[in-house]
N, C-alpha and C. Protein backbone atom coordinates (compact mmCIF):
# COMPACT_ATOMS: atom_id res chain seq x y z
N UNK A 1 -7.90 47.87 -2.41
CA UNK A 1 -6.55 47.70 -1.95
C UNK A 1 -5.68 47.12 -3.06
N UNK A 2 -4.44 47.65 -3.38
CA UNK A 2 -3.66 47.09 -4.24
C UNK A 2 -2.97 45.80 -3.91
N UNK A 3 -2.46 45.22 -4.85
CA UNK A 3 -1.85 43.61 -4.86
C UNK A 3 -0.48 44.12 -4.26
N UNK A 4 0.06 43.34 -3.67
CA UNK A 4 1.62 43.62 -3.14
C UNK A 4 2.40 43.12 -4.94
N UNK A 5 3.79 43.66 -4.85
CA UNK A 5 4.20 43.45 -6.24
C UNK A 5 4.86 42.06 -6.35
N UNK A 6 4.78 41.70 -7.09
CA UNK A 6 5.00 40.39 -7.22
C UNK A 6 7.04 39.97 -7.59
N UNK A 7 8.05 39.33 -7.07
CA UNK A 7 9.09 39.35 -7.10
C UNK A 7 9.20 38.15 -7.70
N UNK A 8 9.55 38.24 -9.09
CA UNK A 8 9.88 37.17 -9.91
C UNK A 8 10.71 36.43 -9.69
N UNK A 9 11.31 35.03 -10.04
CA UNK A 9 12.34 34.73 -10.28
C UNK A 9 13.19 34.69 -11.71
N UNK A 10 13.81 35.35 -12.08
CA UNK A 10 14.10 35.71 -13.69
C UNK A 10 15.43 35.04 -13.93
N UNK A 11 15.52 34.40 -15.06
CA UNK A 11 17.27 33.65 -15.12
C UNK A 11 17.87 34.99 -15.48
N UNK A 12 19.06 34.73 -15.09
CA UNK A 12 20.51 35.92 -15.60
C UNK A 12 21.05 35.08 -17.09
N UNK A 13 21.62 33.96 -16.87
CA UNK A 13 22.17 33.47 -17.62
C UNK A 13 22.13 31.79 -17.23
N UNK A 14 23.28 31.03 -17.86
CA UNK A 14 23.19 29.65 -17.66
C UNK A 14 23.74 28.99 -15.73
N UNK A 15 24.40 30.13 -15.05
CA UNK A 15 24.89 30.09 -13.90
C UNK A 15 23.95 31.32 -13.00
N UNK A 16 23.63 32.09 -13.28
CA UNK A 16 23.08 32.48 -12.46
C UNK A 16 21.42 32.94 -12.40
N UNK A 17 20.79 33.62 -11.09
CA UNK A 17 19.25 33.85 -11.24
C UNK A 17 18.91 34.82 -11.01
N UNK A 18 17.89 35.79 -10.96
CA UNK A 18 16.92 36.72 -9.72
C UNK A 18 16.28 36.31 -9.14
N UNK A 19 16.18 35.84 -7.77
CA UNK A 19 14.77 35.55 -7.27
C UNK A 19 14.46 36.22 -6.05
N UNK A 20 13.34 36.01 -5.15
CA UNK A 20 13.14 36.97 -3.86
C UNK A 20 14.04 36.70 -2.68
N UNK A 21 14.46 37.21 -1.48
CA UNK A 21 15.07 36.95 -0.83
C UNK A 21 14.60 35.52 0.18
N UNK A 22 14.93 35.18 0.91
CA UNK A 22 14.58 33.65 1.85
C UNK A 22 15.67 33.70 2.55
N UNK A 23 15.27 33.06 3.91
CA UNK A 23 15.86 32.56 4.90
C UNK A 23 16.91 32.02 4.90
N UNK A 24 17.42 31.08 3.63
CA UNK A 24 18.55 30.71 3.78
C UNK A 24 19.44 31.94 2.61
N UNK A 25 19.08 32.97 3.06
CA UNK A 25 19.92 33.78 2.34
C UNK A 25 20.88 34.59 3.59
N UNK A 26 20.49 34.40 4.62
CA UNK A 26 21.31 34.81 6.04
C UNK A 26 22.60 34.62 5.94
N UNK A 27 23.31 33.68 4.99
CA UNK A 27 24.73 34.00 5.21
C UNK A 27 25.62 35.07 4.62
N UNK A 28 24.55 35.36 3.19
CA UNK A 28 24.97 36.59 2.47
C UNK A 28 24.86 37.86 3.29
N UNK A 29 23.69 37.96 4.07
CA UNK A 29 23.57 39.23 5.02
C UNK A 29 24.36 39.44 6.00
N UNK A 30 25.04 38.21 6.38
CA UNK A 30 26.51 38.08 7.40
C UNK A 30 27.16 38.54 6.67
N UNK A 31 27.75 38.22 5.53
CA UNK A 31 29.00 38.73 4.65
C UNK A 31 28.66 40.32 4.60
N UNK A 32 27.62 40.35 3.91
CA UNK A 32 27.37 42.21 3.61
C UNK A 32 27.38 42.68 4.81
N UNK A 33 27.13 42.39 6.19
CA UNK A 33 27.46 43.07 7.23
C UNK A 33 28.38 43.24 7.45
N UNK A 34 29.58 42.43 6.94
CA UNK A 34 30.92 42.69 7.42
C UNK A 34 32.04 43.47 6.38
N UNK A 35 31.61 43.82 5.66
CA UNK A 35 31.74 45.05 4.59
C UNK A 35 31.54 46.02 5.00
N UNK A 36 33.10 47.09 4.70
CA UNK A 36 33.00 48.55 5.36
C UNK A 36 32.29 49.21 4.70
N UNK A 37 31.72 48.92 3.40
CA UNK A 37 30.77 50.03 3.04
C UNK A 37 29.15 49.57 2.89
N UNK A 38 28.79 48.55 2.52
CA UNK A 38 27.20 48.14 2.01
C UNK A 38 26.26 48.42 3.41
N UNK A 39 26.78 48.20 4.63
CA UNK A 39 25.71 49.16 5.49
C UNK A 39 25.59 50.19 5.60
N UNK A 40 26.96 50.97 4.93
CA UNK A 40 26.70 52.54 5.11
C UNK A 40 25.72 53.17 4.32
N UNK A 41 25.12 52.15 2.96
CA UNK A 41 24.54 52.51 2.03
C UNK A 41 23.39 51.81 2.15
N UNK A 42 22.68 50.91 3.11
CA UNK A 42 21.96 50.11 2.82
C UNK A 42 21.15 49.67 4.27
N UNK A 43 20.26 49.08 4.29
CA UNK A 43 19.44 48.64 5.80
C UNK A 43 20.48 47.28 5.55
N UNK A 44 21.44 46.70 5.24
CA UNK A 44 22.19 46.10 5.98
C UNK A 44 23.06 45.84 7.19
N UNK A 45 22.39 45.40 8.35
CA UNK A 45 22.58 45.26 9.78
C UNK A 45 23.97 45.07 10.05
N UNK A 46 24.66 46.08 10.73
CA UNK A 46 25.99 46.00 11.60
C UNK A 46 25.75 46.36 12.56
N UNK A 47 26.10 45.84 14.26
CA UNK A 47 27.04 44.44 13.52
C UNK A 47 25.58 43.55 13.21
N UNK A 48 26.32 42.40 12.56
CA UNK A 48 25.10 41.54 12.45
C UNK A 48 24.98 40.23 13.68
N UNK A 49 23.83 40.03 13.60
CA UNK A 49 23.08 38.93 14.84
C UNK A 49 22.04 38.36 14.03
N UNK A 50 21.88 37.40 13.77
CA UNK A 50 21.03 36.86 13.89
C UNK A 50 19.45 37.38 13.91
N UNK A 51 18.82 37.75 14.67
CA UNK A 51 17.77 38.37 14.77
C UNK A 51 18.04 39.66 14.00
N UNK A 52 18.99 40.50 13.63
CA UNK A 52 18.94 41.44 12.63
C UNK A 52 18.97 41.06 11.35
N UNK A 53 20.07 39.86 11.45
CA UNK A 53 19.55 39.24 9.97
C UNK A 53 18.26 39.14 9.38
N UNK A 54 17.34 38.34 10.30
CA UNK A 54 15.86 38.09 10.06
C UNK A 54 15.03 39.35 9.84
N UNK A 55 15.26 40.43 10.26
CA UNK A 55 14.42 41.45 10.24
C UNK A 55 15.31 42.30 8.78
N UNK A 56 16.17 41.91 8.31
CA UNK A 56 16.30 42.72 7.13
C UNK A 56 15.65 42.00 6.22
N UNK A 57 15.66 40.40 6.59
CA UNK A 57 15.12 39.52 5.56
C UNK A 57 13.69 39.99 5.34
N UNK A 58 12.96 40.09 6.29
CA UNK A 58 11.65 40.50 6.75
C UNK A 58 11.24 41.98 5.98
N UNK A 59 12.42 42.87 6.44
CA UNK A 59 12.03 44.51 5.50
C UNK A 59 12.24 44.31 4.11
N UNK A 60 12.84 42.96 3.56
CA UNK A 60 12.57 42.89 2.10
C UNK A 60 11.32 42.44 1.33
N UNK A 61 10.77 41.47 2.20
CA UNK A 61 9.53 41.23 2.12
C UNK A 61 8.53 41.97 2.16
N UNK A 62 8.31 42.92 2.64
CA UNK A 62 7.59 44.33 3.21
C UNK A 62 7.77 45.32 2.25
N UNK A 63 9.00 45.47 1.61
CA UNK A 63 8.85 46.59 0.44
C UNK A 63 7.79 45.66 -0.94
N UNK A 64 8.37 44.42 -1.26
CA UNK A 64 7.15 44.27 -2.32
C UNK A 64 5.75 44.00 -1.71
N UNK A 65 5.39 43.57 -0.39
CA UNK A 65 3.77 43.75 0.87
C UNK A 65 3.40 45.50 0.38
N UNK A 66 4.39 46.39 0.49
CA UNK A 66 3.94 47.47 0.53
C UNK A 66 3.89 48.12 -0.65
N UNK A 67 4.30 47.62 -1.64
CA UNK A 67 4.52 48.43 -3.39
C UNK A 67 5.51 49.19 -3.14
N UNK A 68 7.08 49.07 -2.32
CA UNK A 68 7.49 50.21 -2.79
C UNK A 68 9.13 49.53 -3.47
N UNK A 69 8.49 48.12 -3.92
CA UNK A 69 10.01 47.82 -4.49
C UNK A 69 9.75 46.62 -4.68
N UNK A 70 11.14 46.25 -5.63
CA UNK A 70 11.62 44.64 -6.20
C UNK A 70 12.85 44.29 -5.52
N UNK A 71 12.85 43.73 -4.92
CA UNK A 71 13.95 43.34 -3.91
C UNK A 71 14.32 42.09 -4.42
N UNK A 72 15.87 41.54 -5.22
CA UNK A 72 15.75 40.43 -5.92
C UNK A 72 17.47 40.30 -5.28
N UNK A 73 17.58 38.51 -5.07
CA UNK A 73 18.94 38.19 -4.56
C UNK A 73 19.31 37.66 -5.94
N UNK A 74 20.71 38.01 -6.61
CA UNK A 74 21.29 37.37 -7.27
C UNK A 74 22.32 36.07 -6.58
N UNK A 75 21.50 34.84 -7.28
CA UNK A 75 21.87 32.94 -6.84
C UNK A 75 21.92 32.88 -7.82
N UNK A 76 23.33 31.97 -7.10
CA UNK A 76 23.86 30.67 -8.01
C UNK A 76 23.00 29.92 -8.66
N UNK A 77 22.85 29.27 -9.63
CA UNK A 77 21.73 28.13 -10.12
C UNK A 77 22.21 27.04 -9.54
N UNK A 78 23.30 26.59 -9.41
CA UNK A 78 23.76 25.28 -8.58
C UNK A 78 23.74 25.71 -7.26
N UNK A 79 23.22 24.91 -6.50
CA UNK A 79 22.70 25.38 -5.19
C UNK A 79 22.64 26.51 -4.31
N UNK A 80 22.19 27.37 -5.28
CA UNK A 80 21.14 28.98 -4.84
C UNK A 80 21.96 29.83 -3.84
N UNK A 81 22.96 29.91 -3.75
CA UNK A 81 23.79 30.57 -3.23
C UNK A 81 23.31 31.71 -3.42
N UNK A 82 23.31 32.96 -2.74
CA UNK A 82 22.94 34.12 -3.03
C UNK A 82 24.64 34.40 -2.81
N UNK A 83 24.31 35.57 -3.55
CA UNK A 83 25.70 36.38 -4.23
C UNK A 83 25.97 37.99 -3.97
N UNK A 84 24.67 38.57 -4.06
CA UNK A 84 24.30 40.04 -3.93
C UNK A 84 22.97 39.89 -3.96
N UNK A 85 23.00 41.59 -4.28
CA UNK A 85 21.60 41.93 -4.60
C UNK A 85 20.81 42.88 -5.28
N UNK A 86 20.13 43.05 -6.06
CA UNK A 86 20.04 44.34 -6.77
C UNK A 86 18.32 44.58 -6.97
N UNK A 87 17.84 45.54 -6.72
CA UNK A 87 16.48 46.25 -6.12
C UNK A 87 16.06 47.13 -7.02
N UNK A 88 14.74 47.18 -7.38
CA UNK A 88 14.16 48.00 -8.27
C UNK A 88 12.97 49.03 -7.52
N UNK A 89 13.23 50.09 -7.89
CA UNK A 89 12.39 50.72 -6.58
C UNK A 89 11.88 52.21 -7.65
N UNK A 90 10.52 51.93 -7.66
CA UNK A 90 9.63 52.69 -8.94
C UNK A 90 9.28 54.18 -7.80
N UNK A 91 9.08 54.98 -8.59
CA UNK A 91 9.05 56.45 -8.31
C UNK A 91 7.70 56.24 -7.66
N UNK A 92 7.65 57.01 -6.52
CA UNK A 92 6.15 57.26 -5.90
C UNK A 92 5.33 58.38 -6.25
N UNK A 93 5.84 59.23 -7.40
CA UNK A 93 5.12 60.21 -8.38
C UNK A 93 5.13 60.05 -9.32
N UNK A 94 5.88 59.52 -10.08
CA UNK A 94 6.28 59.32 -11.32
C UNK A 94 6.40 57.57 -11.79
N UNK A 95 4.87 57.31 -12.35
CA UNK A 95 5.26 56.16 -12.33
C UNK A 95 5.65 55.18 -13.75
N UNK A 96 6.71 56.06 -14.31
CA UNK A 96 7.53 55.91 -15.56
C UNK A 96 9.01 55.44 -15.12
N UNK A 97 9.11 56.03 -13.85
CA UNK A 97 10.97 56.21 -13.94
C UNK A 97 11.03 55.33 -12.28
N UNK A 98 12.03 54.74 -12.26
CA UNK A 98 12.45 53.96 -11.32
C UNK A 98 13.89 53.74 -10.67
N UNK A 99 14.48 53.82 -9.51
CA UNK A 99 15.51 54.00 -9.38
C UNK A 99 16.00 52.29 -9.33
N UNK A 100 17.64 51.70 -9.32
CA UNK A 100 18.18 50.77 -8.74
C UNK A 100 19.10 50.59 -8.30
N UNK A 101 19.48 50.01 -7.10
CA UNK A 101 20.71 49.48 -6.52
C UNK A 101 21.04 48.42 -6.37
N UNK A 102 22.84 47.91 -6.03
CA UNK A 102 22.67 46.80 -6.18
C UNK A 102 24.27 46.38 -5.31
N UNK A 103 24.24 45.47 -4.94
CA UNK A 103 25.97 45.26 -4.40
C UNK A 103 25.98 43.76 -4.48
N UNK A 104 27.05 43.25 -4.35
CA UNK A 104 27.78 42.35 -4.24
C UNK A 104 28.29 41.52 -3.37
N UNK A 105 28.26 40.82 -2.58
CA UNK A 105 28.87 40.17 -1.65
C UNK A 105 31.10 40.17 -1.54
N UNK A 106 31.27 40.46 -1.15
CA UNK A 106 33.30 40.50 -1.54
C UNK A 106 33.45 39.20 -2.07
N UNK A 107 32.90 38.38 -1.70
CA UNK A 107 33.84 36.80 -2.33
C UNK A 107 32.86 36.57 -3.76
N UNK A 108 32.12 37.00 -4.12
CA UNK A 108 31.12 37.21 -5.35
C UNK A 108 31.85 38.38 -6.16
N UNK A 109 32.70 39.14 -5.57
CA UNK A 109 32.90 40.65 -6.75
C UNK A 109 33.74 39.72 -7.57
N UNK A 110 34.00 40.61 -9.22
CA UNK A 110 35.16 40.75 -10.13
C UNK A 110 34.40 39.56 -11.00
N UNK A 111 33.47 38.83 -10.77
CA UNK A 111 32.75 37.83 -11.69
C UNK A 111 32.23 38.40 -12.78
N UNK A 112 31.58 39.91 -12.79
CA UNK A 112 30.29 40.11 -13.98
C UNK A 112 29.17 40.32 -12.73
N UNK A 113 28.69 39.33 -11.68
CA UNK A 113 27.72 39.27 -11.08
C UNK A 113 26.57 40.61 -11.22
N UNK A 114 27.10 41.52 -10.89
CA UNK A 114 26.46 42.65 -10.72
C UNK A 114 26.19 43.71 -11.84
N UNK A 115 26.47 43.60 -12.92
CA UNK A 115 26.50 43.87 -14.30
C UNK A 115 25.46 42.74 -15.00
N UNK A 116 25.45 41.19 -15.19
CA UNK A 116 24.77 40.68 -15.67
C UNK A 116 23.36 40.63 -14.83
N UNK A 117 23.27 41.00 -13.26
CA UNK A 117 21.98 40.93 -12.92
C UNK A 117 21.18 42.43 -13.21
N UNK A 118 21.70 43.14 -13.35
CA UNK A 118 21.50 44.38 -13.65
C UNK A 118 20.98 44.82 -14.84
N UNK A 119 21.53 44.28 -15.95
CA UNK A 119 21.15 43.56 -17.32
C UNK A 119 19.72 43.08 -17.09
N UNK A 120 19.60 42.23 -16.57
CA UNK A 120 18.40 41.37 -16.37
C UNK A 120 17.17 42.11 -16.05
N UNK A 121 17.38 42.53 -14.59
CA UNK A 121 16.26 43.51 -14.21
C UNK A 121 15.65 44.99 -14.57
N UNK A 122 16.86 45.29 -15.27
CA UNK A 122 16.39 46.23 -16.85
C UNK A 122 15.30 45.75 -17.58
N UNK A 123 16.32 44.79 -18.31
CA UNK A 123 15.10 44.30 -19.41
C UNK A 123 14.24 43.75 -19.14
N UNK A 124 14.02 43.64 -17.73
CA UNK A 124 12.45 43.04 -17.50
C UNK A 124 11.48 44.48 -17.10
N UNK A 125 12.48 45.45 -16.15
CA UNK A 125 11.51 46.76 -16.24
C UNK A 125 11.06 47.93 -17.12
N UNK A 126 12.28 47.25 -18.29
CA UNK A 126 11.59 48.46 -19.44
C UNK A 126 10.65 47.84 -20.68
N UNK A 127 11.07 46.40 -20.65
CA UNK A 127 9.85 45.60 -21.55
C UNK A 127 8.79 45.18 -21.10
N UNK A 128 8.97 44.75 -19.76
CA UNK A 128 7.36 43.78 -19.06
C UNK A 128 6.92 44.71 -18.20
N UNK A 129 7.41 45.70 -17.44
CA UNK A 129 7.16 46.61 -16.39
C UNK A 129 6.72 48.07 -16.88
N UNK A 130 7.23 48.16 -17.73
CA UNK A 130 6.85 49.45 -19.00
C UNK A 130 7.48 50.55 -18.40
N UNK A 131 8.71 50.35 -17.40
CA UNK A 131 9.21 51.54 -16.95
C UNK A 131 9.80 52.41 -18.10
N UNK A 132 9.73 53.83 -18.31
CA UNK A 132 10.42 54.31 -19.52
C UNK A 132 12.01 54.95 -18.91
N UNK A 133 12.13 55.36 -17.61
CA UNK A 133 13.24 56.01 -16.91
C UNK A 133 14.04 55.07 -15.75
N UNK A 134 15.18 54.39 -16.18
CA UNK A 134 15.61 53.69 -14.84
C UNK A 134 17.30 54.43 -14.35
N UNK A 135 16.90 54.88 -12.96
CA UNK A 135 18.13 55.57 -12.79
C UNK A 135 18.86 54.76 -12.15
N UNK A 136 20.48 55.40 -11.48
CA UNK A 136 21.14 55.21 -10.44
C UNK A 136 22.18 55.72 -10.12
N UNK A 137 22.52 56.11 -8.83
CA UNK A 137 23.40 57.27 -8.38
C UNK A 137 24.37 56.23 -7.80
N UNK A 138 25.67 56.90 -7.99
CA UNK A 138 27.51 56.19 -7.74
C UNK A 138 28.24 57.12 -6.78
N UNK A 139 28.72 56.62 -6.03
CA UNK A 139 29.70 57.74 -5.94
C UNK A 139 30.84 57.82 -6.68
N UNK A 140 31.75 58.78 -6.79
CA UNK A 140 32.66 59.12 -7.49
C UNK A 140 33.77 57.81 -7.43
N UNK A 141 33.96 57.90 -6.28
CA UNK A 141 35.16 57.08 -6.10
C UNK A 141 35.43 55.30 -6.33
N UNK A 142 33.91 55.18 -6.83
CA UNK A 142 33.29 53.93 -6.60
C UNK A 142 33.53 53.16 -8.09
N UNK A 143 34.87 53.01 -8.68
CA UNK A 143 35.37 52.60 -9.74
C UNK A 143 34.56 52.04 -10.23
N UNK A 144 34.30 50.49 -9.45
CA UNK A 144 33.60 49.17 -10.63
C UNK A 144 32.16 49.32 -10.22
N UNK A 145 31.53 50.18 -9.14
CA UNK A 145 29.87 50.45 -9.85
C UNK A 145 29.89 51.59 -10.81
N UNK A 146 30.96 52.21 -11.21
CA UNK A 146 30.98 53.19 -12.23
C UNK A 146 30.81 52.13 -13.34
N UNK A 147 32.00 51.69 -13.68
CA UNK A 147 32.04 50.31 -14.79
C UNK A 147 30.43 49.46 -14.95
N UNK A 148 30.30 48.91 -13.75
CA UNK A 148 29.15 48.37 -13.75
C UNK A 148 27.78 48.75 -14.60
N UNK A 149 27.63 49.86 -13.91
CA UNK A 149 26.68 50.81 -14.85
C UNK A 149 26.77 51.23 -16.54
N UNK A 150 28.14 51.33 -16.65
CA UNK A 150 27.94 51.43 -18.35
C UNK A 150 27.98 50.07 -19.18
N UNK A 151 28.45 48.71 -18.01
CA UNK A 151 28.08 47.54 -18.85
C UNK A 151 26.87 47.28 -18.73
N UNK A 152 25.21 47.58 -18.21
CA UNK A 152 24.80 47.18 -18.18
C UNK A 152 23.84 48.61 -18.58
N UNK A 153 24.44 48.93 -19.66
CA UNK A 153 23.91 50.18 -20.20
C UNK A 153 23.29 51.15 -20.18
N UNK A 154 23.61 51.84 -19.18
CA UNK A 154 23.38 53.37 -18.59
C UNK A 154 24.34 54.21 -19.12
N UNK A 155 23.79 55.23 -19.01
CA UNK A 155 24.44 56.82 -19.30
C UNK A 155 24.92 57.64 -18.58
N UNK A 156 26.18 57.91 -18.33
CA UNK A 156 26.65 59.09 -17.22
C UNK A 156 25.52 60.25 -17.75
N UNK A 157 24.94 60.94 -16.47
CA UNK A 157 24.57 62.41 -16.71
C UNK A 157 24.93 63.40 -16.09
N UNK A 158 25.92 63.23 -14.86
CA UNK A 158 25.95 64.14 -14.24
C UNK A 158 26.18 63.91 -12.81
N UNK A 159 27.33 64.67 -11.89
CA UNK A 159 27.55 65.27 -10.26
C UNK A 159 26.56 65.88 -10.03
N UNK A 160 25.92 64.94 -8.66
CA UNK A 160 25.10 66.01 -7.75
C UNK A 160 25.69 65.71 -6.65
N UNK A 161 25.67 67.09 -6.08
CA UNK A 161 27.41 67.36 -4.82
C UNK A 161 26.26 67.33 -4.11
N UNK A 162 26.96 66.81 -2.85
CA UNK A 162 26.36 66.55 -1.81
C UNK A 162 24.60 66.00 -1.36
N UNK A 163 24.60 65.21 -2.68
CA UNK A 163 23.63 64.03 -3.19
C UNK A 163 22.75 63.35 -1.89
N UNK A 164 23.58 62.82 -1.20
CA UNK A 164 23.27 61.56 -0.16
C UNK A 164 23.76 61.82 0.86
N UNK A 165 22.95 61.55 1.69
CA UNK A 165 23.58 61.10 3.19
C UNK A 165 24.35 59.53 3.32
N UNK A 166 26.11 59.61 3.75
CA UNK A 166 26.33 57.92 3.63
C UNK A 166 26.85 58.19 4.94
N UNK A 167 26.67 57.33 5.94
CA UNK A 167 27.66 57.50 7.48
C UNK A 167 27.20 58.56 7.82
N UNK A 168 26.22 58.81 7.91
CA UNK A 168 25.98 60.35 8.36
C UNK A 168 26.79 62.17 7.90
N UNK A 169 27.30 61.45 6.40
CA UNK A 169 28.29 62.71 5.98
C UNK A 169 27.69 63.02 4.79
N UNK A 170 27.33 64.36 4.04
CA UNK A 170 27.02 64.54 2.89
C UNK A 170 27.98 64.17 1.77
N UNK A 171 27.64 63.15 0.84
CA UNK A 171 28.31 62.74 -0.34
C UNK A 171 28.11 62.83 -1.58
N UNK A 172 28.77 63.12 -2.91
CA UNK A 172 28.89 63.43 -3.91
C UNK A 172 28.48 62.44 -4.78
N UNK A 173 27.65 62.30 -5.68
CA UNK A 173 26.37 61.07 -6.36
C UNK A 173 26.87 61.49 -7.94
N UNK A 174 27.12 60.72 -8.54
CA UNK A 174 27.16 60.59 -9.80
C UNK A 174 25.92 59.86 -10.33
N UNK A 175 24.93 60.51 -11.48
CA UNK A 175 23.91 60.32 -11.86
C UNK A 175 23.72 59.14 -13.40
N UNK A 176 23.03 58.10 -13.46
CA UNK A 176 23.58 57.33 -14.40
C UNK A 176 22.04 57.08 -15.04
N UNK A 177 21.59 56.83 -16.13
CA UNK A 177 20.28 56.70 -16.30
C UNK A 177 20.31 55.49 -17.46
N UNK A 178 19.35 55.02 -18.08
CA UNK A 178 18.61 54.06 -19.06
C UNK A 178 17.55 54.44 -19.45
N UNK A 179 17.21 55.04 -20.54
CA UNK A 179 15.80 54.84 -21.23
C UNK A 179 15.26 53.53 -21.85
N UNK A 180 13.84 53.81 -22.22
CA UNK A 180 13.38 52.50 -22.82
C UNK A 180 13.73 52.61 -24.09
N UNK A 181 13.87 54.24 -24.87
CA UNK A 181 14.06 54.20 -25.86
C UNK A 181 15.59 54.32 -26.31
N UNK A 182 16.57 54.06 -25.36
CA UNK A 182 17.68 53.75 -25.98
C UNK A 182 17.98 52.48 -26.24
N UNK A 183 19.07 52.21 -27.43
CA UNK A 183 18.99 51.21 -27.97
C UNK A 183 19.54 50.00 -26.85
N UNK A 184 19.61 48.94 -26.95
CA UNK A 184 20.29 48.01 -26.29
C UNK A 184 21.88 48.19 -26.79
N UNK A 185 22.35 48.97 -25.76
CA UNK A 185 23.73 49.54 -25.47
C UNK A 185 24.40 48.71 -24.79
N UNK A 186 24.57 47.23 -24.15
CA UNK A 186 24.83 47.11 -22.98
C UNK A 186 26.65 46.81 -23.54
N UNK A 187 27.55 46.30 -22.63
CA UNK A 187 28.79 46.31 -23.06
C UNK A 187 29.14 44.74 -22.50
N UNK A 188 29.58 43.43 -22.71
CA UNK A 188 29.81 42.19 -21.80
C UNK A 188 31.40 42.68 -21.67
């Protein structure tokens, strides 16, 4: 039987962290519930209760129990505030290339937050994790995870129309990638 994967806690910088999700991270999952878009994209519970809170907390725990992911809250270093969140989730055929997502809490956007944690969990999956392929799909309209992605050095490659299911509507995915062997591109 394999080891469940192990969810580090990794510094970002002098203010912020990665670490696994916890219980007292329930107020961030209130906030992201009340955002018109991060449940449309995400097992983030609307509306939210309480007991849905706990059980998303719970399905984060369960993807690294089950190997099929890094589920990491970006906190404050001064009292651990969670902020967002951004997830590393390795190919179940391919075990070179890995996809990630990641959002923000609204009173956390326009900081960097999601660009410098993004940063982070790169360079831990293409140096310590030996991933060689890390992707991630945008939608078009989605300005600052467009931005996001080339500060934290990815590559536009490409529209794939009608990509995703979001709200139950087929949507248009902009394709963004990272090799191991590209240089450290990132942009602050």
């Amino acid at each position: 039987m394999q080891t469940a994967f192990h969810v580090p806690r990794l510094p970002v910088d002098d203010d912020l962290l990665l670490r696994p999700w916890h219980i007292g991270d329930l107020p961030l999952v209130r906030e992201a519930a009340e955002d018109a878009y991060i449940p449309l994209v995400t097992t983030v519970p609307s509306p939210y209760t309480h007991d849905e809170g706990v059980a998303f907390l719970a399905r984060q725990e369960e993807r690294a129990l089950r190997r099929t992911g890094y589920p990491f809250v970006v906190a404050e270093v001064a009292g651990d505030r969670g902020l967002g969140t951004v997830g590393l989730w390795p190919n179940a055929t391919d075990t070179g290339r890995a996809a990630l997502g990641y959002w923000v809490a609204g009173s956390a956007r326009g900081r960097g937050v999601a660009a410098a944690a993004l940063r982070t969990v790169c360079s831990w999956a293409l140096d310590d994790l030996g991933f060689e392929r890390l992707e991630l799909y945008v939608e078009p309209w989605n300005t600052a995870s467009r931005k996001t992605a080339v500060q934290a050095g990815f590559s536009y490659e490409g529209l794939h129309r009608a990509w995703q299911s979001v709200g139950g509507e087929r949507r248009d995915m902009m394709s963004y990638s990272r090799l191991a062997t590209d240089l450290a591109k990132t942009v602050d």
